[in-house]
N, C-alpha and C. Protein backbone atom coordinates (compact mmCIF):
# COMPACT_ATOMS: atom_id res chain seq x y z
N UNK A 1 -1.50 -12.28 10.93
CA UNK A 1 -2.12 -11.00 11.13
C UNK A 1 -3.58 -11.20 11.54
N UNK A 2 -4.14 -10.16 12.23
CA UNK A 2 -5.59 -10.35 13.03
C UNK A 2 -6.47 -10.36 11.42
N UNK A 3 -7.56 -10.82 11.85
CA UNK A 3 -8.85 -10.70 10.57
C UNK A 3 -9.71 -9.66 11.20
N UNK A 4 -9.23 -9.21 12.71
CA UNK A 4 -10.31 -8.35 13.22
C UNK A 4 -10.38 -6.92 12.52
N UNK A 5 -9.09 -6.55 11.46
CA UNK A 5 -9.39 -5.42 10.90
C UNK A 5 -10.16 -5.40 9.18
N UNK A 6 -10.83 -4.85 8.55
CA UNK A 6 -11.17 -4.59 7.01
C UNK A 6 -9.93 -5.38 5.64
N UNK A 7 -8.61 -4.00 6.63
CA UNK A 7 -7.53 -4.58 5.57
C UNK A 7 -6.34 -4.26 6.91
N UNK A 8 -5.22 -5.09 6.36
CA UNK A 8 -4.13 -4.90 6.71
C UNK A 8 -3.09 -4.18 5.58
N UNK A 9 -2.41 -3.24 5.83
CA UNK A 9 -1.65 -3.01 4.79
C UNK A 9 -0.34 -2.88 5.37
N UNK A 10 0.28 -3.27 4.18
CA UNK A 10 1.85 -3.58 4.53
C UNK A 10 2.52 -2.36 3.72
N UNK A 11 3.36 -1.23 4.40
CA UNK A 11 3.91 -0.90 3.96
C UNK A 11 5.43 -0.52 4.01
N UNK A 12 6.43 0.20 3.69
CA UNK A 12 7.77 0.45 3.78
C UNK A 12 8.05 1.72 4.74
N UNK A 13 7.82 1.57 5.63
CA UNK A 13 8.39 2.96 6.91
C UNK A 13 9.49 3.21 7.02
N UNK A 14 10.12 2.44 6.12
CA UNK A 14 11.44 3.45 5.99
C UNK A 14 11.54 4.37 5.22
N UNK A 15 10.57 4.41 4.11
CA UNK A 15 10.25 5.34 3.09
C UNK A 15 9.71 6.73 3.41
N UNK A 16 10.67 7.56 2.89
CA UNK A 16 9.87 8.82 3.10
C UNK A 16 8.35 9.24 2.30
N UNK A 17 8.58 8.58 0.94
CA UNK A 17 7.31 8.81 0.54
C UNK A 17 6.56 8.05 0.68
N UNK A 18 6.68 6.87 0.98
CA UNK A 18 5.44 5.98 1.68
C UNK A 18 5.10 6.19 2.73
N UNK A 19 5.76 6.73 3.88
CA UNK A 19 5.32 7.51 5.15
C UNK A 19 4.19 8.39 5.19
N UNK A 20 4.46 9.57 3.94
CA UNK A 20 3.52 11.04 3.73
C UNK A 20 2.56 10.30 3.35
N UNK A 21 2.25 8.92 2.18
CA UNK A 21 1.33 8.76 1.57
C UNK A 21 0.37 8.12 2.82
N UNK A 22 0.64 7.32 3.51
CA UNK A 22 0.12 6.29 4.31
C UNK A 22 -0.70 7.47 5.68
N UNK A 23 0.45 8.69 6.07
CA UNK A 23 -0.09 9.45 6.50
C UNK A 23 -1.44 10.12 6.28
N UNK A 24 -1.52 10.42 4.72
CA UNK A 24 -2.44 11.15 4.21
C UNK A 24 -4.14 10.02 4.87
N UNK A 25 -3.83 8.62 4.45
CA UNK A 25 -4.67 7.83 4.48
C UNK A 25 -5.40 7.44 5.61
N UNK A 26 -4.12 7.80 6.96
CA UNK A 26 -4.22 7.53 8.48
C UNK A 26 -5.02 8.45 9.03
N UNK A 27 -5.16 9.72 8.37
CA UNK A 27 -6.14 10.98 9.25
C UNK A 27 -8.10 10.65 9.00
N UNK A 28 -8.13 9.54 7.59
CA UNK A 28 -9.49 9.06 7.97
C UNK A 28 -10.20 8.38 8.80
N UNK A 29 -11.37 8.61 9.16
CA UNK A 29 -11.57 7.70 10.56
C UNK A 29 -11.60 6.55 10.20
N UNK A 30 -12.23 6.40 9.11
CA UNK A 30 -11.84 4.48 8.53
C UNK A 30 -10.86 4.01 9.00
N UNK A 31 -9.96 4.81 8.94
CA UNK A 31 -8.37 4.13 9.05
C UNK A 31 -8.68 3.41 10.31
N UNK A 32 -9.46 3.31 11.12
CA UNK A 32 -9.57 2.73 12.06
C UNK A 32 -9.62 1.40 12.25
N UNK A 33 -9.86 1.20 11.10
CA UNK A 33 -10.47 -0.34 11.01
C UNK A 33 -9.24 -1.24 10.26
N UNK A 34 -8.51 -0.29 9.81
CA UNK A 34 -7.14 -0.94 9.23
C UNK A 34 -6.30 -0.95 9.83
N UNK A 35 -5.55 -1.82 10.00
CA UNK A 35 -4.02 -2.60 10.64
C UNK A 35 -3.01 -2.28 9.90
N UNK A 36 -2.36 -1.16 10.21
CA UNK A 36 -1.54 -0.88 9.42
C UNK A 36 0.30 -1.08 9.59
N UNK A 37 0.46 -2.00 8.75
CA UNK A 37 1.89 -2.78 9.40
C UNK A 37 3.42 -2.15 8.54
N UNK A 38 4.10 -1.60 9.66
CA UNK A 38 5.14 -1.09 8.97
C UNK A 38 6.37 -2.21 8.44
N UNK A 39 6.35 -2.59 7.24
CA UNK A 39 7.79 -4.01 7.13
C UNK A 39 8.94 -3.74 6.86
N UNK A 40 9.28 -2.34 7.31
CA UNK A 40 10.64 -2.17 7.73
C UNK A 40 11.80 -2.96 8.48
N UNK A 41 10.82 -2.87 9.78
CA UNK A 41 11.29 -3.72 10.91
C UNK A 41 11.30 -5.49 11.08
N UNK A 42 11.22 -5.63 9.64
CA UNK A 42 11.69 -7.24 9.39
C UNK A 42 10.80 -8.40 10.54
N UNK A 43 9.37 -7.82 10.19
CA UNK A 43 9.09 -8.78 11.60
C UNK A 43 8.31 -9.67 10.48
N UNK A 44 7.62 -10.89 10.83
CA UNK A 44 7.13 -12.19 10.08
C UNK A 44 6.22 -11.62 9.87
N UNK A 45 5.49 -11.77 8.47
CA UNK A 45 4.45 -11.75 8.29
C UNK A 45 3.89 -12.47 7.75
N UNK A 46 4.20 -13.93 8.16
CA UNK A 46 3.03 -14.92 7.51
C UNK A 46 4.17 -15.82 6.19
N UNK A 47 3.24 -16.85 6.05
CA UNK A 47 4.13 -18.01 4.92
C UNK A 47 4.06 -17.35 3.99
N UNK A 48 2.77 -16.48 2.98
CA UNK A 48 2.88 -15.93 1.87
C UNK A 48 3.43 -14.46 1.41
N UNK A 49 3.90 -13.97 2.62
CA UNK A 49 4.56 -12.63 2.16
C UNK A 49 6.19 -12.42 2.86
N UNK A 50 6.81 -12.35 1.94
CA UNK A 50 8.15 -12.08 3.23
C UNK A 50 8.15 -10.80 3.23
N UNK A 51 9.29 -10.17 4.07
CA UNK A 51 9.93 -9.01 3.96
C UNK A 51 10.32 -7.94 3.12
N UNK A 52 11.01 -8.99 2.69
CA UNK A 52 11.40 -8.27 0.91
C UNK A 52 10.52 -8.58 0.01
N UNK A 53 9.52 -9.13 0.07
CA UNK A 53 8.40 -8.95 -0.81
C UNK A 53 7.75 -7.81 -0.73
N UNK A 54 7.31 -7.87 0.64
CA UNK A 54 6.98 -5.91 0.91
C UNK A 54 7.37 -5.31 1.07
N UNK A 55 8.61 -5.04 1.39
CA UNK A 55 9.73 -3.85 0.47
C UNK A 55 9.44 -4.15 -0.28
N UNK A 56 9.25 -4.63 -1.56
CA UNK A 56 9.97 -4.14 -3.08
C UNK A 56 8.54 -3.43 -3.76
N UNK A 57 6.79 -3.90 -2.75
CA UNK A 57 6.13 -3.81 -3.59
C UNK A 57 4.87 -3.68 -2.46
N UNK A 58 3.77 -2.64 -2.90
CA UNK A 58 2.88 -2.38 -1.42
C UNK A 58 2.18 -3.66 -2.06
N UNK A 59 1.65 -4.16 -0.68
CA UNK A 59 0.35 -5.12 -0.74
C UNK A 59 -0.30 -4.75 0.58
N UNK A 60 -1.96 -5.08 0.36
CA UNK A 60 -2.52 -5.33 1.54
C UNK A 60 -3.37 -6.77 1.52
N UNK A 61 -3.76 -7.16 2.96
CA UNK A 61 -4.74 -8.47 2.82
C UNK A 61 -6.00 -8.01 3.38
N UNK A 62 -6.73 -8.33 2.78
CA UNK A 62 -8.45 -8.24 3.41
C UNK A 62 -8.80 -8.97 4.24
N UNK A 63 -10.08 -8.71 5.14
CA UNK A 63 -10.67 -9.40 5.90
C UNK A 63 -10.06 -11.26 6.04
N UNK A 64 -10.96 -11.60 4.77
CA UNK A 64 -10.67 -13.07 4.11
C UNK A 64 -9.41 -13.61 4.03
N UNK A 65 -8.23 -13.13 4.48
CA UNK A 65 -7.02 -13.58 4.35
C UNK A 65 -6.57 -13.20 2.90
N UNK A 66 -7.27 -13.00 1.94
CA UNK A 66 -6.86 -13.24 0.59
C UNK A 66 -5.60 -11.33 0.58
N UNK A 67 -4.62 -11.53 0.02
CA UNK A 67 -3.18 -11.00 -0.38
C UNK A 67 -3.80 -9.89 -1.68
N UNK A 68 -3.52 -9.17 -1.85
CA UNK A 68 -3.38 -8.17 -3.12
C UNK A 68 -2.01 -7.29 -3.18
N UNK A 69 -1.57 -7.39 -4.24
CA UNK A 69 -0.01 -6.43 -4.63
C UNK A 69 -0.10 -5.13 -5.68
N UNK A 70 0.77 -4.27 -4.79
CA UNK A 70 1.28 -3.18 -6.43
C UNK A 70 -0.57 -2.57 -6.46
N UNK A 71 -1.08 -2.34 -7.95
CA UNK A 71 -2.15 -1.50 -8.11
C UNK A 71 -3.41 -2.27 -7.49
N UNK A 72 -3.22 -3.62 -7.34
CA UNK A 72 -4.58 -4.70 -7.03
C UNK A 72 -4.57 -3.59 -5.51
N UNK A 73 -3.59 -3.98 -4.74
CA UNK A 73 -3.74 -3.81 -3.35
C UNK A 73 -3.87 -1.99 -3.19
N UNK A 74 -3.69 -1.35 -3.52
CA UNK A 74 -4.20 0.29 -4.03
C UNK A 74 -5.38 0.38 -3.80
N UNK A 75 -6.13 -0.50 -5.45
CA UNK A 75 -7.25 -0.40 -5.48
C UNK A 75 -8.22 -0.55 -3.94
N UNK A 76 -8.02 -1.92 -3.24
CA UNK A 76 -8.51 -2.46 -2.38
C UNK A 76 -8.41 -1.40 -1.14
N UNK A 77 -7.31 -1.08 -0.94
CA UNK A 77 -6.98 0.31 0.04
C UNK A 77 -8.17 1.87 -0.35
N UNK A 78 -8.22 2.07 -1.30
CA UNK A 78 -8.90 3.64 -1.73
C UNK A 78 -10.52 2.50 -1.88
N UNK A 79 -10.90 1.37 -1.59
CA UNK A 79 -11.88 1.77 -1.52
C UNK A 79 -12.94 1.90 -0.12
N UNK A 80 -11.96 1.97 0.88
CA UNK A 80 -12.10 2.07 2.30
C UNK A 80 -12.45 3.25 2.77
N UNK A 81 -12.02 4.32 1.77
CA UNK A 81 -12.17 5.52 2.01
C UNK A 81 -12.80 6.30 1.12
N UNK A 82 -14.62 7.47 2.06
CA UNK A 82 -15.15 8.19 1.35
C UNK A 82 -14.06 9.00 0.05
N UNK A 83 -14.38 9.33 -0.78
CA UNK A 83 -13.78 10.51 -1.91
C UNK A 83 -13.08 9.60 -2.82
N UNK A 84 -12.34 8.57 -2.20
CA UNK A 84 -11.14 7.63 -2.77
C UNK A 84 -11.78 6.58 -3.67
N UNK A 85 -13.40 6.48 -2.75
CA UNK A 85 -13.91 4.86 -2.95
C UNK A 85 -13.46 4.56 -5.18
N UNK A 86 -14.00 5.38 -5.93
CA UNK A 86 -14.09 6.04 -7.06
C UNK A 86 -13.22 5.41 -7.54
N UNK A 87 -12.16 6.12 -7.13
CA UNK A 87 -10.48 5.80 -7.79
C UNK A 87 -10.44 4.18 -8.08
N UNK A 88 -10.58 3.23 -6.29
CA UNK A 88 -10.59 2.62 -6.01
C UNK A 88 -11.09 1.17 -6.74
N UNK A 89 -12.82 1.84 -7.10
CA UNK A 89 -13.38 1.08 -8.43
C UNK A 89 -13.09 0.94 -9.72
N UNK A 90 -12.75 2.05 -10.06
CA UNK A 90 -11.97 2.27 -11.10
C UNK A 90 -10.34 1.61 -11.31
N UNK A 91 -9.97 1.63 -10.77
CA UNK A 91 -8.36 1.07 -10.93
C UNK A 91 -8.54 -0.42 -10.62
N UNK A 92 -9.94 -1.13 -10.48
CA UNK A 92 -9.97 -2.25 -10.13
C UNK A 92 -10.67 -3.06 -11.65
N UNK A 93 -11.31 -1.89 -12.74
CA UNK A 93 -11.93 -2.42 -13.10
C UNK A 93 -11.32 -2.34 -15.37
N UNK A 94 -10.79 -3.51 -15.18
CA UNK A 94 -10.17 -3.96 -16.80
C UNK A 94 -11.00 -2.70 -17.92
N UNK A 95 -9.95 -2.19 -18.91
CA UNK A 95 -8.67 -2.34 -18.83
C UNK A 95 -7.97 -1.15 -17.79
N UNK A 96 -8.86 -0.66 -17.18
CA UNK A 96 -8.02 0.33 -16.30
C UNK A 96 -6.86 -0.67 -15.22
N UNK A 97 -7.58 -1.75 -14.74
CA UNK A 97 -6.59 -1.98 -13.48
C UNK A 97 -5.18 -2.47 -14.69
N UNK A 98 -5.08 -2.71 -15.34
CA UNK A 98 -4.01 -2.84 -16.21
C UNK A 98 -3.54 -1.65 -16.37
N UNK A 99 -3.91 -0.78 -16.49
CA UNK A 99 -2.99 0.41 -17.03
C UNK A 99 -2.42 1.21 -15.29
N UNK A 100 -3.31 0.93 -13.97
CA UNK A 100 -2.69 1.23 -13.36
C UNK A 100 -1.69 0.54 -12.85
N UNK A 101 -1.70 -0.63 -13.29
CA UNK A 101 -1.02 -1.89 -12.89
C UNK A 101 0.58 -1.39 -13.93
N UNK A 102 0.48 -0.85 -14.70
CA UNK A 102 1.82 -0.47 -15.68
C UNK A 102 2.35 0.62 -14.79
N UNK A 103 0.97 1.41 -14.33
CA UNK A 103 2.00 2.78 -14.05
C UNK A 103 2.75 2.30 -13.04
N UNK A 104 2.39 2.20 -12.05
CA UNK A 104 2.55 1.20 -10.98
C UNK A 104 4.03 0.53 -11.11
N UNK A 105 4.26 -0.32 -12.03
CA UNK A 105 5.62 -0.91 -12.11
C UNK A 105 6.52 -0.03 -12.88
N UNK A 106 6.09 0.98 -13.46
CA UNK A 106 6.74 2.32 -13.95
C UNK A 106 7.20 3.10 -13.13
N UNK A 107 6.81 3.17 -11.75
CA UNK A 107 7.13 3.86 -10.58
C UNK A 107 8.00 3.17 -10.00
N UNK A 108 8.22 2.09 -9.66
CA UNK A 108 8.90 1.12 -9.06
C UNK A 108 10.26 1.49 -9.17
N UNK A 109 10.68 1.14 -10.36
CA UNK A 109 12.14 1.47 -10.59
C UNK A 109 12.75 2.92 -9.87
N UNK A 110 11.97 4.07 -10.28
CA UNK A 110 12.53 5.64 -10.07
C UNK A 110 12.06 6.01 -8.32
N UNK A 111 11.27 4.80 -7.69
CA UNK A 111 11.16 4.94 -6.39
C UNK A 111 12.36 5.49 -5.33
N UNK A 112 13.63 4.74 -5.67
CA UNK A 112 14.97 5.08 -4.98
C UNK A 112 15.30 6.43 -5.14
N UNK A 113 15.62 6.82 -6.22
CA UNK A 113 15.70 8.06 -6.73
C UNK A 113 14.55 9.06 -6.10
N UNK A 114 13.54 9.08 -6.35
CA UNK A 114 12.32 9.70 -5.47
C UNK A 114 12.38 9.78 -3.87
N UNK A 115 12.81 8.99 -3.23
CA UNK A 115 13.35 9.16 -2.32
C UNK A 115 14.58 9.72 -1.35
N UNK A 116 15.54 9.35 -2.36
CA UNK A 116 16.56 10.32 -2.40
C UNK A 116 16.14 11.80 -2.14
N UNK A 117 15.48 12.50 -2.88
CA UNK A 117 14.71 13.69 -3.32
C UNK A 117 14.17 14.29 -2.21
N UNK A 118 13.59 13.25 -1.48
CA UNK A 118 12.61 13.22 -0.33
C UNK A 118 13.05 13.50 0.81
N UNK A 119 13.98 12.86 0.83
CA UNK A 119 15.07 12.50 1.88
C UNK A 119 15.91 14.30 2.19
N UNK A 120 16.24 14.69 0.80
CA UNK A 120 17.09 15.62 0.67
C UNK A 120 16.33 16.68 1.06
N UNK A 121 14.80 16.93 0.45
CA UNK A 121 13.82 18.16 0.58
C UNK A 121 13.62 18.34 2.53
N UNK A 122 13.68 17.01 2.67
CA UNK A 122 12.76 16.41 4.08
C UNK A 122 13.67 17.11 5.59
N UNK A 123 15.16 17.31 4.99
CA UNK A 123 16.20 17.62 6.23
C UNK A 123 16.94 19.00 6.28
């Protein structure tokens, strides 16, 4: 992936609710500066992330090459953006990034189901 953007984020475009969310994020002009990679479409992304790694779980990478997953990579995302930056610091900073880091894998599971939902409201 280029280093010419802030962050790259990897997310699930097959997802209906990762679609709306990523949407919400895409109407900032920041977003400009982010590379935003859909890993639906099974294309390579590098020795340290496969496919089904990002399906199962958002990550983005920064500038630096360096990888973040689940609430790390959240954090790193909201703080790109005015209003968000907040959240961003906050969910980064012990014991909060732990507790978003729970909710986070608390969501995981009922994701399918949530989508379902999504899917159903959406058509």
């Amino acid at each position: 992936m280029s280093h010419d953007y802030v962050l790259n984020v990897y997310f699930d475009g097959s997802c209906p609710l990762c679609q709306r969310e990523i949407a919400i994020y895409r109407r900032f002009p920041e977003a400009a500066a982010i590379q935003w990679v859909d890993v639906s479409n099974g294309e390579d992304l590098g020795a340290d992330l496969s496919c089904a790694a990002a399906m199962a779980r958002f990550h983005v990478r920064d500038s630096e090459g360096r990888l973040f997953s689940g609430a790390a990579a959240f954090s790193q995302m909201w703080r790109k953006f005015p209003g968000w930056r907040w959240l961003g610091w906050l969910s980064a900073w012990p014991p909060m990034s732990w507790m978003f880091e729970l909710a986070y894998r608390l969501f995981l599971p009922i994701r399918p189901t949530l989508q379902k939902w999504v899917r159903r409201w959406s058509s």
